[in-house]
C-alpha atoms as a PDB file:
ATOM      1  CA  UNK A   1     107.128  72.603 101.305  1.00  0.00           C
ATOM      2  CA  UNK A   2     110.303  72.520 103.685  1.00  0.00           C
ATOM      3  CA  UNK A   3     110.376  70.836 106.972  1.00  0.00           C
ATOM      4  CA  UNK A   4     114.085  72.474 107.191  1.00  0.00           C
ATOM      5  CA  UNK A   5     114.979  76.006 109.119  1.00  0.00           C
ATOM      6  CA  UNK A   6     116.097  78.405 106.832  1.00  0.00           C
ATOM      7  CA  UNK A   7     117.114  81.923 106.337  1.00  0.00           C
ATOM      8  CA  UNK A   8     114.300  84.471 107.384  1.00  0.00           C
ATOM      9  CA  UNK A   9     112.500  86.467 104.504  1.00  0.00           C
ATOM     10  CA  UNK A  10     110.084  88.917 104.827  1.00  0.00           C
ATOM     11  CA  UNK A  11     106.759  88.547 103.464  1.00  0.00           C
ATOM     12  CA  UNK A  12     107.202  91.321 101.465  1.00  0.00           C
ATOM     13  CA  UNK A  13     110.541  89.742  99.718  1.00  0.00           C
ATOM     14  CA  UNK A  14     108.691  86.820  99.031  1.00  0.00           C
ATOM     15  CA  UNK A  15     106.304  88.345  97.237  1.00  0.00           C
ATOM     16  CA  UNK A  16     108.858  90.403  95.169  1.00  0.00           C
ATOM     17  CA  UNK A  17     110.504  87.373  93.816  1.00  0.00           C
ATOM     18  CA  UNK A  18     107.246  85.785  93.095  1.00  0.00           C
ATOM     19  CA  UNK A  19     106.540  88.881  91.507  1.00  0.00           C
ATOM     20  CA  UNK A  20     109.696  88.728  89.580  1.00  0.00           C
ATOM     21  CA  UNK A  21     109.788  84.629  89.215  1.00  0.00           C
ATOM     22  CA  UNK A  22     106.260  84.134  88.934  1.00  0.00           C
ATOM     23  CA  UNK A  23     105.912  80.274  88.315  1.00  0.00           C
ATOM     24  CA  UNK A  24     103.153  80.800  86.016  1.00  0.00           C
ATOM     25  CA  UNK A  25     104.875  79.338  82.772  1.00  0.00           C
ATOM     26  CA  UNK A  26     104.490  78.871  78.689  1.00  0.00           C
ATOM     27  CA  UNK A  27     105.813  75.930  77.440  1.00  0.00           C
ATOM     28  CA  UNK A  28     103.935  75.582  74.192  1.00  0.00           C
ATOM     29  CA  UNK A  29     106.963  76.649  72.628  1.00  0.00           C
ATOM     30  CA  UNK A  30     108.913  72.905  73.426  1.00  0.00           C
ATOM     31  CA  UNK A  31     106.563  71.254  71.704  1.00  0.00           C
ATOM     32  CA  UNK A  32     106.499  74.047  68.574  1.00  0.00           C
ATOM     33  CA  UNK A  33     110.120  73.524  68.423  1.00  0.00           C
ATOM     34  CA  UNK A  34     110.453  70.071  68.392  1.00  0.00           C
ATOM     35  CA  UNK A  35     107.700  70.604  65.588  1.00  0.00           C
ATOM     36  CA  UNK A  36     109.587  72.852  63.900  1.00  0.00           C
ATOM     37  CA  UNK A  37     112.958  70.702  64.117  1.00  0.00           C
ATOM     38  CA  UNK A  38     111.417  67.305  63.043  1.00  0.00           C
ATOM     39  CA  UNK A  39     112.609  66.035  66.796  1.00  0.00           C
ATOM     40  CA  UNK A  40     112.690  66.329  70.424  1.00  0.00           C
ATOM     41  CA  UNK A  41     116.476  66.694  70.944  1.00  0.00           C
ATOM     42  CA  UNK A  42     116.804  70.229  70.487  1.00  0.00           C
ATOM     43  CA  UNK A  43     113.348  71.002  72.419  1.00  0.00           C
ATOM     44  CA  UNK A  44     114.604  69.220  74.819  1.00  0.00           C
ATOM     45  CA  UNK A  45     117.771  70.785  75.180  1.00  0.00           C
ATOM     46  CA  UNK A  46     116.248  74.728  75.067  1.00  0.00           C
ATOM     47  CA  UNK A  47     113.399  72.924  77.396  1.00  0.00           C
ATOM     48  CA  UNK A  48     116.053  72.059  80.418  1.00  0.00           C
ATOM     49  CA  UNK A  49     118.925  74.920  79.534  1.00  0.00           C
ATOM     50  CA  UNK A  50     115.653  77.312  80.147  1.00  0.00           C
ATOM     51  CA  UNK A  51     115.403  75.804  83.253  1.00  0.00           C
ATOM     52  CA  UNK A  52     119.043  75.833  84.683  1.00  0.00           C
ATOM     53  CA  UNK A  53     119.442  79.769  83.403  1.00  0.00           C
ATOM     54  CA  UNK A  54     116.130  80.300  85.108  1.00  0.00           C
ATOM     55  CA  UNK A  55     117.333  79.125  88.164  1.00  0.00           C
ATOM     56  CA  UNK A  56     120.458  80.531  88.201  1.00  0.00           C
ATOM     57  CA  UNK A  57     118.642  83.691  87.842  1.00  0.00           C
ATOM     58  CA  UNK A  58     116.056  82.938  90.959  1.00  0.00           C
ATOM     59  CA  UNK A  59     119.038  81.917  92.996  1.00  0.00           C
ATOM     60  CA  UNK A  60     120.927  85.200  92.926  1.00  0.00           C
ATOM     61  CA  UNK A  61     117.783  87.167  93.666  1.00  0.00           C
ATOM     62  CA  UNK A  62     117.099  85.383  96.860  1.00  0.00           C
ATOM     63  CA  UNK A  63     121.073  85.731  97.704  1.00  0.00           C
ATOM     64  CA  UNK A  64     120.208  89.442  97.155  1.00  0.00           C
ATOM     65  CA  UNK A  65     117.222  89.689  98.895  1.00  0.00           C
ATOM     66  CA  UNK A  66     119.107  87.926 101.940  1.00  0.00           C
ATOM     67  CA  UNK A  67     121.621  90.024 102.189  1.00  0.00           C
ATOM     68  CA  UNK A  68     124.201  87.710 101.651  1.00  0.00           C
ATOM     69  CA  UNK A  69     127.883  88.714 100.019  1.00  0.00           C
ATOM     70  CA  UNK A  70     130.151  85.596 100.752  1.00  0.00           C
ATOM     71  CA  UNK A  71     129.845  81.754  99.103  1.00  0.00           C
ATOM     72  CA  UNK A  72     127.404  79.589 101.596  1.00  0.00           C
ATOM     73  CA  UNK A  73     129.031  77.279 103.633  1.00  0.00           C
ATOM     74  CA  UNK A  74     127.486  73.497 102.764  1.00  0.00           C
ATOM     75  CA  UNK A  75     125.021  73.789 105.634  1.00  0.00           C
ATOM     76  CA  UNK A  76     123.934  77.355 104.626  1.00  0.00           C
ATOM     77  CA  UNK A  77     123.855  75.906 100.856  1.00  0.00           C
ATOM     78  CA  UNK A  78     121.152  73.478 101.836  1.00  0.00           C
ATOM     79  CA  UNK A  79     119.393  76.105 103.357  1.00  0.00           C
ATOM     80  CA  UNK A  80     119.356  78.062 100.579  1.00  0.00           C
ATOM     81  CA  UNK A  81     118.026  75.582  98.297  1.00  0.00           C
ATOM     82  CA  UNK A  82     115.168  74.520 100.979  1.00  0.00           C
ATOM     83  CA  UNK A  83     114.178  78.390 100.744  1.00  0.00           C
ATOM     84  CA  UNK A  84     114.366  78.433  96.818  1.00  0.00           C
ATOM     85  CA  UNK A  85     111.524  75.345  96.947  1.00  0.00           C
ATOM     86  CA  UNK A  86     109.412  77.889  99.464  1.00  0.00           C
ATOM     87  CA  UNK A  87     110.038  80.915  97.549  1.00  0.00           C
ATOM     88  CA  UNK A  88     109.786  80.249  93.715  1.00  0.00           C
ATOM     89  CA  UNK A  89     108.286  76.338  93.898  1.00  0.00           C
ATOM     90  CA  UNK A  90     104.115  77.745  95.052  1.00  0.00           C
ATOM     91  CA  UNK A  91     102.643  75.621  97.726  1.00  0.00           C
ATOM     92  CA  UNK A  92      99.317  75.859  95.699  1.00  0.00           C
ATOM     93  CA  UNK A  93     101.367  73.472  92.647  1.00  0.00           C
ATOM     94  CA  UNK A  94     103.944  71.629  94.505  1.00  0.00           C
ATOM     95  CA  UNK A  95     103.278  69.018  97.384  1.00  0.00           C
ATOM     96  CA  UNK A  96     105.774  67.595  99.136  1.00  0.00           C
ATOM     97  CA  UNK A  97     108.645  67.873 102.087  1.00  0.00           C
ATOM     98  CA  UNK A  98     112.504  68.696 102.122  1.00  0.00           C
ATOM     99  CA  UNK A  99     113.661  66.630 105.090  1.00  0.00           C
ATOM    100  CA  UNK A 100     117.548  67.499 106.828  1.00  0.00           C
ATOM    101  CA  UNK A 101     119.069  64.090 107.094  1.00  0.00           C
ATOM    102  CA  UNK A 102     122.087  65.392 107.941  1.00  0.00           C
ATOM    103  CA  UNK A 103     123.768  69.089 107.973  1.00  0.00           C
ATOM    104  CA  UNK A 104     124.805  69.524 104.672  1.00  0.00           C
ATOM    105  CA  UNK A 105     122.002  66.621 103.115  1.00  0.00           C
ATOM    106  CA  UNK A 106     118.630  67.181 102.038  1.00  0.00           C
ATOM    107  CA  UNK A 107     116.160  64.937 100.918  1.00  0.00           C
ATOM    108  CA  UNK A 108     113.323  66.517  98.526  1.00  0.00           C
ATOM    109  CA  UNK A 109     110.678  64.160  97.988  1.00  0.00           C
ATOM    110  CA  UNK A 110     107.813  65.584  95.371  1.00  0.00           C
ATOM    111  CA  UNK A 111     104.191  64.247  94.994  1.00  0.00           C
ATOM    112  CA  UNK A 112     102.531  66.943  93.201  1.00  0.00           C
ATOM    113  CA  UNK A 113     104.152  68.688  90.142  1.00  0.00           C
ATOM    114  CA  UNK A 114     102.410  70.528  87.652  1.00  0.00           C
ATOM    115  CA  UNK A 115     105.420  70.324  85.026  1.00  0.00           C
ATOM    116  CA  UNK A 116     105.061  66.552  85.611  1.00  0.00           C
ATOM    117  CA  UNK A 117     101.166  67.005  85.634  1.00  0.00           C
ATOM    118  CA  UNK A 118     102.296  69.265  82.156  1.00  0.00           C
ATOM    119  CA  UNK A 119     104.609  66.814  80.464  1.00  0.00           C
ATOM    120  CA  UNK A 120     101.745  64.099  80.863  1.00  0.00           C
ATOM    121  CA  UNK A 121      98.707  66.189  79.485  1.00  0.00           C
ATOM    122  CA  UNK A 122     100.616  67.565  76.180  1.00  0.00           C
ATOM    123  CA  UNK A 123     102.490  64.275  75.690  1.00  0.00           C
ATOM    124  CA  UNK A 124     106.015  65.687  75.506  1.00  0.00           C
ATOM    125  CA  UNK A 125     107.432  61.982  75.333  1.00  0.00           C
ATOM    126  CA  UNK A 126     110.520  63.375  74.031  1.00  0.00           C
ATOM    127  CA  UNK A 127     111.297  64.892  77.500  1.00  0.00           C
ATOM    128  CA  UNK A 128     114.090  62.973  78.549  1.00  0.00           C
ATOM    129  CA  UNK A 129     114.646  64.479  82.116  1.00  0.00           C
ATOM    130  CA  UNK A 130     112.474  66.588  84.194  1.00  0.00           C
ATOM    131  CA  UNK A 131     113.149  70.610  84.677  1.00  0.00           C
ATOM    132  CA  UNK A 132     113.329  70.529  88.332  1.00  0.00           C
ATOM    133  CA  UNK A 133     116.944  68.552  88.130  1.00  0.00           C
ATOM    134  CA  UNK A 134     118.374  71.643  85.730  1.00  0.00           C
ATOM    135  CA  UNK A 135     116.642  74.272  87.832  1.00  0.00           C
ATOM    136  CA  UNK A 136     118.200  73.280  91.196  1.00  0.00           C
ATOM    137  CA  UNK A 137     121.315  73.006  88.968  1.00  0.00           C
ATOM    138  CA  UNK A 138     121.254  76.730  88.314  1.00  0.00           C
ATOM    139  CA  UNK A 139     120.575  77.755  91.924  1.00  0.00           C
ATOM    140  CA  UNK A 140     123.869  75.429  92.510  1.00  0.00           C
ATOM    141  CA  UNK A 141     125.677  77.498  89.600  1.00  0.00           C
ATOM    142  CA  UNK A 142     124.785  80.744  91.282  1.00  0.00           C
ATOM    143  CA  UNK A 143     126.166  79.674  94.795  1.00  0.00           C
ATOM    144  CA  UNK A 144     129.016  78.133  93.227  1.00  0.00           C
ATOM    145  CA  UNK A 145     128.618  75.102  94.609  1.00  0.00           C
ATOM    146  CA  UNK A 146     128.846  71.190  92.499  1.00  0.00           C
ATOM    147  CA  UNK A 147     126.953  69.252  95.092  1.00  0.00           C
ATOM    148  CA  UNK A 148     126.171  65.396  94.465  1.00  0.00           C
ATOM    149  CA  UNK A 149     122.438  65.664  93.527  1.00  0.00           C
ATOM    150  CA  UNK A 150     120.728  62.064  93.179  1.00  0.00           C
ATOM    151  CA  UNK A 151     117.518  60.980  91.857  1.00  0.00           C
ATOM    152  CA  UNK A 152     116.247  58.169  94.156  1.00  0.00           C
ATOM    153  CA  UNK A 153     112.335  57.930  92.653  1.00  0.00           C
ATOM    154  CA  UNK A 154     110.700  59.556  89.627  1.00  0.00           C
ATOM    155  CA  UNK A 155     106.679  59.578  89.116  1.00  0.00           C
ATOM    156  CA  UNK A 156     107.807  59.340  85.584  1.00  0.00           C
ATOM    157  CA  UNK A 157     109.295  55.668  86.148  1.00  0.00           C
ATOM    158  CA  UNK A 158     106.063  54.550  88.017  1.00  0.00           C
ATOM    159  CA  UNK A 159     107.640  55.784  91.380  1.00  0.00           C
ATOM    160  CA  UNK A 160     104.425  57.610  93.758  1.00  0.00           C
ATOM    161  CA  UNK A 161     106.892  60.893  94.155  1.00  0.00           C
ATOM    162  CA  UNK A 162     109.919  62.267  93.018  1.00  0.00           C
ATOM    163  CA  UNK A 163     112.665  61.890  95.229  1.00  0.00           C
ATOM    164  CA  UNK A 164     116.392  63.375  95.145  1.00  0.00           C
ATOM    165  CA  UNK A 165     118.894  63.846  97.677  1.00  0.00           C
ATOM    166  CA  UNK A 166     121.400  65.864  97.569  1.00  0.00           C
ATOM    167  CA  UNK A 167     124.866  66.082  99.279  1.00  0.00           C
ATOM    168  CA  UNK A 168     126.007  69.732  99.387  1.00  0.00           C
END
């Protein structure tokens, strides 16, 4: 999905994260929670905490796998993130581009997303906001990093992609 150099990974490491993050998920249990609560709020909470802990979690095994022992510098952070979208975001689900704009901004702009494509088909309306927001949030926690991440478009508002940029 990224148009952006980024740190080199072997083929090899790749597949050990996939193997470790596959993207294959089970969300049946939002919807049997907000069953079992009477109301989306609390699904809805678990749904996107999941998702930022998740991250955090994918995050820290690609900083592993890299090598890596000091905090990235904002250039190195977008990097980082434009690997994370390679690594644990399949090209067989997702379709889209991460575009540089500048050195330390990226532009992510999503067409295809199966959680979208998910949300839709078991008619989670009580999904306020969309994983992919709290997952990049938990590869930001692991870096330690608070960049300005800004949702431009959302196929959710009628938009044709999702678009964010963020400012790292």
């Amino acid at each position: 999905m990224s148009q952006v150099s980024s740190p080199e990974l072997s083929a090899a490491a790749i597949e050990d994260l996939r193997r470790r993050f596959p993207y294959q998920q089970d969300e049946r249990w939002v919807a049997e929670q907000a069953r079992k609560a009477g109301s989306w709020v609390e699904a809805n909470r678990a749904f996107l905490a999941w998702h930022r802990e998740r991250g955090a979690a994918e995050m820290k095994a690609l900083i592993e796998a890299l090598g890596l022992t000091t905090a990235p510098s904002a250039a190195q952070a977008a990097d980082l993130v434009a690997l994370a979208y390679d690594v644990f975001m399949p090209p067989e689900e997702y379709r889209g581009t991460i575009v540089r704009v500048d050195d330390t901004r990226l532009r992510i702009v999503v067409g295809v997303c199966p959680m979208y494509g998910k949300i839709e088909a078991a008619e989670w309306h009580g999904v306020t906001a969309c994983g992919s927001w709290h997952h990049r949030r938990g590869w930001y926690d692991a870096m330690g990093i608070d960049p300005e991440d800004s949702l431009i478009a959302e196929q959710k508002w009628g938009d044709a992609a999702c678009i964010a940029e963020v400012e790292f």
